[in-house]
PDB file of N, CA and C in Angstrom:
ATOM      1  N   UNK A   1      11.587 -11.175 -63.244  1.00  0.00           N
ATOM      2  CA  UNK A   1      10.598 -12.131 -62.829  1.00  0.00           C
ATOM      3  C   UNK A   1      10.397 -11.984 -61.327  1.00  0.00           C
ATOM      4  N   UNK A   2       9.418 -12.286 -61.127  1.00  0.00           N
ATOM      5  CA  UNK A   2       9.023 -12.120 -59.361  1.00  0.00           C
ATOM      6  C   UNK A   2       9.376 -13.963 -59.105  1.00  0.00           C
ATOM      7  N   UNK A   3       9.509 -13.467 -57.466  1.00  0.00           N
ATOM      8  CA  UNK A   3      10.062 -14.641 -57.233  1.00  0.00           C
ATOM      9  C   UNK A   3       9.086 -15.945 -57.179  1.00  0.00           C
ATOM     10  N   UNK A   4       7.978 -15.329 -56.619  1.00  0.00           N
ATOM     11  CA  UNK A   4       6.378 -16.375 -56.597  1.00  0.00           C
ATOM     12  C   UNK A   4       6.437 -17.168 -58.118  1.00  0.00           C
ATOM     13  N   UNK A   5       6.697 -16.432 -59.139  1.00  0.00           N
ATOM     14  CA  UNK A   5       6.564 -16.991 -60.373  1.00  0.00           C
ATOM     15  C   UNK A   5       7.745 -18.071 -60.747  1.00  0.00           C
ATOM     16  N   UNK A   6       8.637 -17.710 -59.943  1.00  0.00           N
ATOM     17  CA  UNK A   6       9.790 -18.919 -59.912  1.00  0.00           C
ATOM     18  C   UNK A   6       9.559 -20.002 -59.584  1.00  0.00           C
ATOM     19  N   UNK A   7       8.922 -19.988 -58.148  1.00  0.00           N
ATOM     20  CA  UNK A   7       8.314 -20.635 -57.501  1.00  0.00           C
ATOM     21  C   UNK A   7       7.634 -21.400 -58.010  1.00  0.00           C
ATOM     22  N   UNK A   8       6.145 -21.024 -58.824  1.00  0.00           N
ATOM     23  CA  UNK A   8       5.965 -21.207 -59.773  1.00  0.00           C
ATOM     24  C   UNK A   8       6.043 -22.658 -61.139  1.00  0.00           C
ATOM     25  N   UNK A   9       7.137 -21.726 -61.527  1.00  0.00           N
ATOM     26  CA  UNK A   9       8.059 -22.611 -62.670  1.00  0.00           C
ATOM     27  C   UNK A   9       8.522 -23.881 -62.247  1.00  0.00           C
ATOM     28  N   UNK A  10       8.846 -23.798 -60.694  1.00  0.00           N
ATOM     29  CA  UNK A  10       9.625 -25.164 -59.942  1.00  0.00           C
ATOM     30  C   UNK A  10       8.654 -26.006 -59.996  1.00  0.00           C
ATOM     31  N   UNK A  11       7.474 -25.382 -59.434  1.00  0.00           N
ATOM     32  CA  UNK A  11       6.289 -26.848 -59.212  1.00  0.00           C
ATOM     33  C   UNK A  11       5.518 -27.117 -60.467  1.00  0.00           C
ATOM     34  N   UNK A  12       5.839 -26.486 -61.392  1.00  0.00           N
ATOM     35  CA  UNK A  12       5.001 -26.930 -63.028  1.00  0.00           C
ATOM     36  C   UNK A  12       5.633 -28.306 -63.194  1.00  0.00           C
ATOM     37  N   UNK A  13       4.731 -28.855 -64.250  1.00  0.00           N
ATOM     38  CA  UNK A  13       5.143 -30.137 -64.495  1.00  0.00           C
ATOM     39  C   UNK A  13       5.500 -29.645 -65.933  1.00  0.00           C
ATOM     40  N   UNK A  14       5.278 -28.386 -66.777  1.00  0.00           N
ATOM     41  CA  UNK A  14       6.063 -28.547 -67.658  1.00  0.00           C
ATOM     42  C   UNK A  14       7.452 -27.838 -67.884  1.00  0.00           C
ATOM     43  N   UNK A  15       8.008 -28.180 -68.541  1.00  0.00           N
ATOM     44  CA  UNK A  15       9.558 -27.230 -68.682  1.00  0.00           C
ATOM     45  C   UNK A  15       9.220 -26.208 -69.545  1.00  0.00           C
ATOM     46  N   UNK A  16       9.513 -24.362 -68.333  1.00  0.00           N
ATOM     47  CA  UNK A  16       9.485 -23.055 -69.297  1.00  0.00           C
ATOM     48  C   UNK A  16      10.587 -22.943 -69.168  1.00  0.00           C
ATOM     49  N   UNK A  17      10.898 -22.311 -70.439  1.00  0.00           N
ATOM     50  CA  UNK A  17      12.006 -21.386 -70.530  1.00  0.00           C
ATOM     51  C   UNK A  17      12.328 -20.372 -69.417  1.00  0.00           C
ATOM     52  N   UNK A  18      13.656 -20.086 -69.197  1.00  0.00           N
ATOM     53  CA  UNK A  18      14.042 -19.084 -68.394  1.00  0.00           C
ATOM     54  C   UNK A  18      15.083 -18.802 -69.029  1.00  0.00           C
ATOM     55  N   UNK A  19      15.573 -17.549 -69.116  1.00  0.00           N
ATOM     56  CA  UNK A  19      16.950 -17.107 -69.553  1.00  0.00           C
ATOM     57  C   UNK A  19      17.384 -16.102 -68.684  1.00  0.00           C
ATOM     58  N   UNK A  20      18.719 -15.892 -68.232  1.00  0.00           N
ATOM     59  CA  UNK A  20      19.360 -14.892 -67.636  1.00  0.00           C
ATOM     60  C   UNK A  20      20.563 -14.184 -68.402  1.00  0.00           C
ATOM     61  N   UNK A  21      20.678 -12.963 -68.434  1.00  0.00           N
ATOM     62  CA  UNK A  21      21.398 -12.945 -69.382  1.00  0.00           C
ATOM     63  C   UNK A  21      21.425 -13.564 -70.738  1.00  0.00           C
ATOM     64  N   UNK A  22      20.229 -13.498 -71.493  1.00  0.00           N
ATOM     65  CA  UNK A  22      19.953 -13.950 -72.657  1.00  0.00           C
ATOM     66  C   UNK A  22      20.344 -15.600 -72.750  1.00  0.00           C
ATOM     67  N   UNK A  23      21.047 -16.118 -71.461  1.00  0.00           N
ATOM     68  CA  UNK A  23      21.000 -17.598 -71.825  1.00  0.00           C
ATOM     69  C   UNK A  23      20.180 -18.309 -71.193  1.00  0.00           C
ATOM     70  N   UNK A  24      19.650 -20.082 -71.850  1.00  0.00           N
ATOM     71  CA  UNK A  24      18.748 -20.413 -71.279  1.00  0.00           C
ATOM     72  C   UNK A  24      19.492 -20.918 -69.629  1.00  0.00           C
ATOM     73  N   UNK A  25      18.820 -21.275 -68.449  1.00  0.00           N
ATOM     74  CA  UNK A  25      18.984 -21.493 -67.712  1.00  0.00           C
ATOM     75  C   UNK A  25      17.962 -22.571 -66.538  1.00  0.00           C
ATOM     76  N   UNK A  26      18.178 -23.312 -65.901  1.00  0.00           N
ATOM     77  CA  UNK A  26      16.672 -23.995 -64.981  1.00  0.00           C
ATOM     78  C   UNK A  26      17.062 -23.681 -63.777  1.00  0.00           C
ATOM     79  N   UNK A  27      15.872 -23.840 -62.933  1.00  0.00           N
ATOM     80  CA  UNK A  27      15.920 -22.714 -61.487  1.00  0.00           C
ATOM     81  C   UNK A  27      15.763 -24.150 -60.499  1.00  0.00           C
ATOM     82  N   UNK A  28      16.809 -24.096 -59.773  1.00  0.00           N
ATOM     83  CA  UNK A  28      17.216 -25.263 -58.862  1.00  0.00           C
ATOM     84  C   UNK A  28      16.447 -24.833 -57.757  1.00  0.00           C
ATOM     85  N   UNK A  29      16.772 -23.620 -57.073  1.00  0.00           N
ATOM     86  CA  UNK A  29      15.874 -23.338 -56.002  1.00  0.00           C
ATOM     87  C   UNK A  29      15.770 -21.900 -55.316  1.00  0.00           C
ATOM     88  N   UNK A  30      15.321 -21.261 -54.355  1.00  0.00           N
ATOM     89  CA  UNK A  30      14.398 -20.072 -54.435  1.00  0.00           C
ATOM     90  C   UNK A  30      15.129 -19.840 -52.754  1.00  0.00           C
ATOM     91  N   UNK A  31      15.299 -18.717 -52.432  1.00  0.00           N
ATOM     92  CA  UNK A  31      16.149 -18.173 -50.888  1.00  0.00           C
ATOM     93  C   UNK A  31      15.869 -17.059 -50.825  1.00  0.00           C
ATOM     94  N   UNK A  32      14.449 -16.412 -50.210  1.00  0.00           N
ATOM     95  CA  UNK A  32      13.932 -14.880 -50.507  1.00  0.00           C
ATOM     96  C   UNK A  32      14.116 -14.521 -51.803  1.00  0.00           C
ATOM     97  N   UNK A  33      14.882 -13.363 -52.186  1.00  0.00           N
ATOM     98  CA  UNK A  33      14.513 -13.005 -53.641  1.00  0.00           C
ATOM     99  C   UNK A  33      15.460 -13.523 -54.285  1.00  0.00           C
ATOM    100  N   UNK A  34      16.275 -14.519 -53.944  1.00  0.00           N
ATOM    101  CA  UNK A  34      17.786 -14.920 -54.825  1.00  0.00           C
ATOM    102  C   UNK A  34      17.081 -16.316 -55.317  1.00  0.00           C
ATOM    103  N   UNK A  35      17.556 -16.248 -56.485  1.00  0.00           N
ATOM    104  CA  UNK A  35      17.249 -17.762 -57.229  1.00  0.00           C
ATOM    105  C   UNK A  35      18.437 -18.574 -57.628  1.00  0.00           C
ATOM    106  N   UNK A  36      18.804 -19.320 -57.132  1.00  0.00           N
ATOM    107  CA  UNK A  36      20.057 -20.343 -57.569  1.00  0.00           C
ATOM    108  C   UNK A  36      19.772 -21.374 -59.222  1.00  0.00           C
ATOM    109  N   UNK A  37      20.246 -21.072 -60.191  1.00  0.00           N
ATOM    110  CA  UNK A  37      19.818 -21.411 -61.171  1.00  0.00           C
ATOM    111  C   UNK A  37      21.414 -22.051 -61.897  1.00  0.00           C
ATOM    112  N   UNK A  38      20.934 -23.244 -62.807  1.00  0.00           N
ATOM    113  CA  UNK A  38      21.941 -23.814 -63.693  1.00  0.00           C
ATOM    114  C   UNK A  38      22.002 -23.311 -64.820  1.00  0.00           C
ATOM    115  N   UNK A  39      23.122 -22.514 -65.331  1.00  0.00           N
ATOM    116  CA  UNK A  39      23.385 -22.127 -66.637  1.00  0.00           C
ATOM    117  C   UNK A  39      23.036 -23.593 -67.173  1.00  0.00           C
ATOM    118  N   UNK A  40      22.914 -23.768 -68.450  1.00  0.00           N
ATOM    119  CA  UNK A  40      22.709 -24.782 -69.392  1.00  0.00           C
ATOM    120  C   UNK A  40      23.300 -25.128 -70.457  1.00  0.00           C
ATOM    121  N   UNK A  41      24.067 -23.849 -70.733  1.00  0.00           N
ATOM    122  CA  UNK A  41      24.936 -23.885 -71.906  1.00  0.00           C
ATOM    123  C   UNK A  41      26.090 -25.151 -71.219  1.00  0.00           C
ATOM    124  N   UNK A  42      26.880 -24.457 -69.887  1.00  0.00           N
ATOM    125  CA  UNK A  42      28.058 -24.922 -68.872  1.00  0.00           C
ATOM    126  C   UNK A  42      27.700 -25.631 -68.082  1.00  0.00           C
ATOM    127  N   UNK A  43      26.755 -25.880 -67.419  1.00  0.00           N
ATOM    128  CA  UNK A  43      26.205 -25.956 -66.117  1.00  0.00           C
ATOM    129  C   UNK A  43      26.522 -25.807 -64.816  1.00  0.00           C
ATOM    130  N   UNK A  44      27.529 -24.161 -64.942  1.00  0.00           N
ATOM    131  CA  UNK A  44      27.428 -23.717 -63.840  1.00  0.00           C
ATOM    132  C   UNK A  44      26.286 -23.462 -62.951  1.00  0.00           C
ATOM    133  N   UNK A  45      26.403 -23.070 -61.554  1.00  0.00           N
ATOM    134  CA  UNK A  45      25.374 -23.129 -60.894  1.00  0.00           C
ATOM    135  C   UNK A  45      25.557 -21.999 -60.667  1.00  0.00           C
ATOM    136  N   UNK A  46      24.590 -20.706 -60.412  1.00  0.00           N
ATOM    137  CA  UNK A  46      24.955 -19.476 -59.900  1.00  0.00           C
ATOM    138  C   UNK A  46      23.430 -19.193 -58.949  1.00  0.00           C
ATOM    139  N   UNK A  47      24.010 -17.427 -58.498  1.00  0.00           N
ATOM    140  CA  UNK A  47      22.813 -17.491 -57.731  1.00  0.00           C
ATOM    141  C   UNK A  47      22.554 -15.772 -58.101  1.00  0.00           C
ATOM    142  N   UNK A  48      21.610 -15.641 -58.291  1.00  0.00           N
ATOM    143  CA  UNK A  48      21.539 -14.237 -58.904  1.00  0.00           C
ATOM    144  C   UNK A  48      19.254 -13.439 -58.361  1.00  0.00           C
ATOM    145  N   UNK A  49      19.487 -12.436 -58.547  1.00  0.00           N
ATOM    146  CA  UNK A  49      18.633 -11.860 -57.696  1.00  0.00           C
ATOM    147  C   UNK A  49      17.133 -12.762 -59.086  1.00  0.00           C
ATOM    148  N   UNK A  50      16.175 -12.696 -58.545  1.00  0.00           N
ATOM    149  CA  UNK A  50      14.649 -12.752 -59.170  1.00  0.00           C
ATOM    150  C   UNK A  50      14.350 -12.323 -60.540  1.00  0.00           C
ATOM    151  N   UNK A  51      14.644 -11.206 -60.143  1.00  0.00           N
ATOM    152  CA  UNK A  51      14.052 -10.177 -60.952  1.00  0.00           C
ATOM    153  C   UNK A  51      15.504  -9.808 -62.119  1.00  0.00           C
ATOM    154  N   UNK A  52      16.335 -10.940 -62.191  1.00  0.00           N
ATOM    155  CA  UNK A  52      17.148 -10.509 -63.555  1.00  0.00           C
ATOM    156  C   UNK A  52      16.860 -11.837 -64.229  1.00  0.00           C
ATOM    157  N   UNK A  53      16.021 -12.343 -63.981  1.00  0.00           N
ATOM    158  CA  UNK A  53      15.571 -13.813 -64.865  1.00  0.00           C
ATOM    159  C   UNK A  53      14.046 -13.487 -65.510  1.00  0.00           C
ATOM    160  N   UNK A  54      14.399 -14.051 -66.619  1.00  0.00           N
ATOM    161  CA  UNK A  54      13.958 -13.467 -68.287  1.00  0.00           C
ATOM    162  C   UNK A  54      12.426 -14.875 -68.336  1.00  0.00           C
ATOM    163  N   UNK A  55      11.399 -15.103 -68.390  1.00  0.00           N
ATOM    164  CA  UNK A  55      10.624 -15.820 -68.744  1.00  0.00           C
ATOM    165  C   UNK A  55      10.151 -15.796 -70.254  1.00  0.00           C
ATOM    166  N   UNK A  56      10.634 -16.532 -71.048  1.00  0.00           N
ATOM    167  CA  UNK A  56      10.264 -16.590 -72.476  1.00  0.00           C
ATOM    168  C   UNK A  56       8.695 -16.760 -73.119  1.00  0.00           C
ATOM    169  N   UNK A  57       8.070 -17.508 -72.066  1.00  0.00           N
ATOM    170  CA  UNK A  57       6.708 -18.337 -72.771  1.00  0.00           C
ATOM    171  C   UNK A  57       6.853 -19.318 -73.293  1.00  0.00           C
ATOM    172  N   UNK A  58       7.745 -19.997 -73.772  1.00  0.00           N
ATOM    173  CA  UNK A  58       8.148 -21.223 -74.204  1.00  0.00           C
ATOM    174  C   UNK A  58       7.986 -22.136 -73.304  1.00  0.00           C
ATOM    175  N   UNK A  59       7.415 -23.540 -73.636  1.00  0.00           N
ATOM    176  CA  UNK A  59       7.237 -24.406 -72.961  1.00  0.00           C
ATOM    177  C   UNK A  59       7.913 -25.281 -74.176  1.00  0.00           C
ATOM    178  N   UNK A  60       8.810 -26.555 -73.437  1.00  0.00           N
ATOM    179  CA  UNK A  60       9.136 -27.560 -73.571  1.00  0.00           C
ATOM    180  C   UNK A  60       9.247 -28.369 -72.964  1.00  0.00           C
TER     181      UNK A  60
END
């Protein structure tokens, strides 16, 4: 995913899917190309590059 599209996802008012590593995840916030995101399964918090986060099309 590019990071603009993260960006993106933050200011939508609806909830998309994101997955990293095949799990779902929500994107807390954006630091050049690193995205700090909450696993969801755990809710660890991690921080991992842009472009290894998965956009499904799913809206909920």
């Amino acid at each position: 995913m590019l990071k603009d599209r993260a960006l993106e996802i933050i200011k939508s008012s609806n909830n998309i899917e994101v997955l990293y590593n095949n799990k779902p995840v929500w994107i807390e916030s954006i630091k050049g190309n690193t995205v700090k995101v909450k696993d969801l399964n755990n809710n660890n918090i991690i921080e991992v590059p842009a472009s290894q986060l998965q956009e499904t099309g799913i809206v909920k």
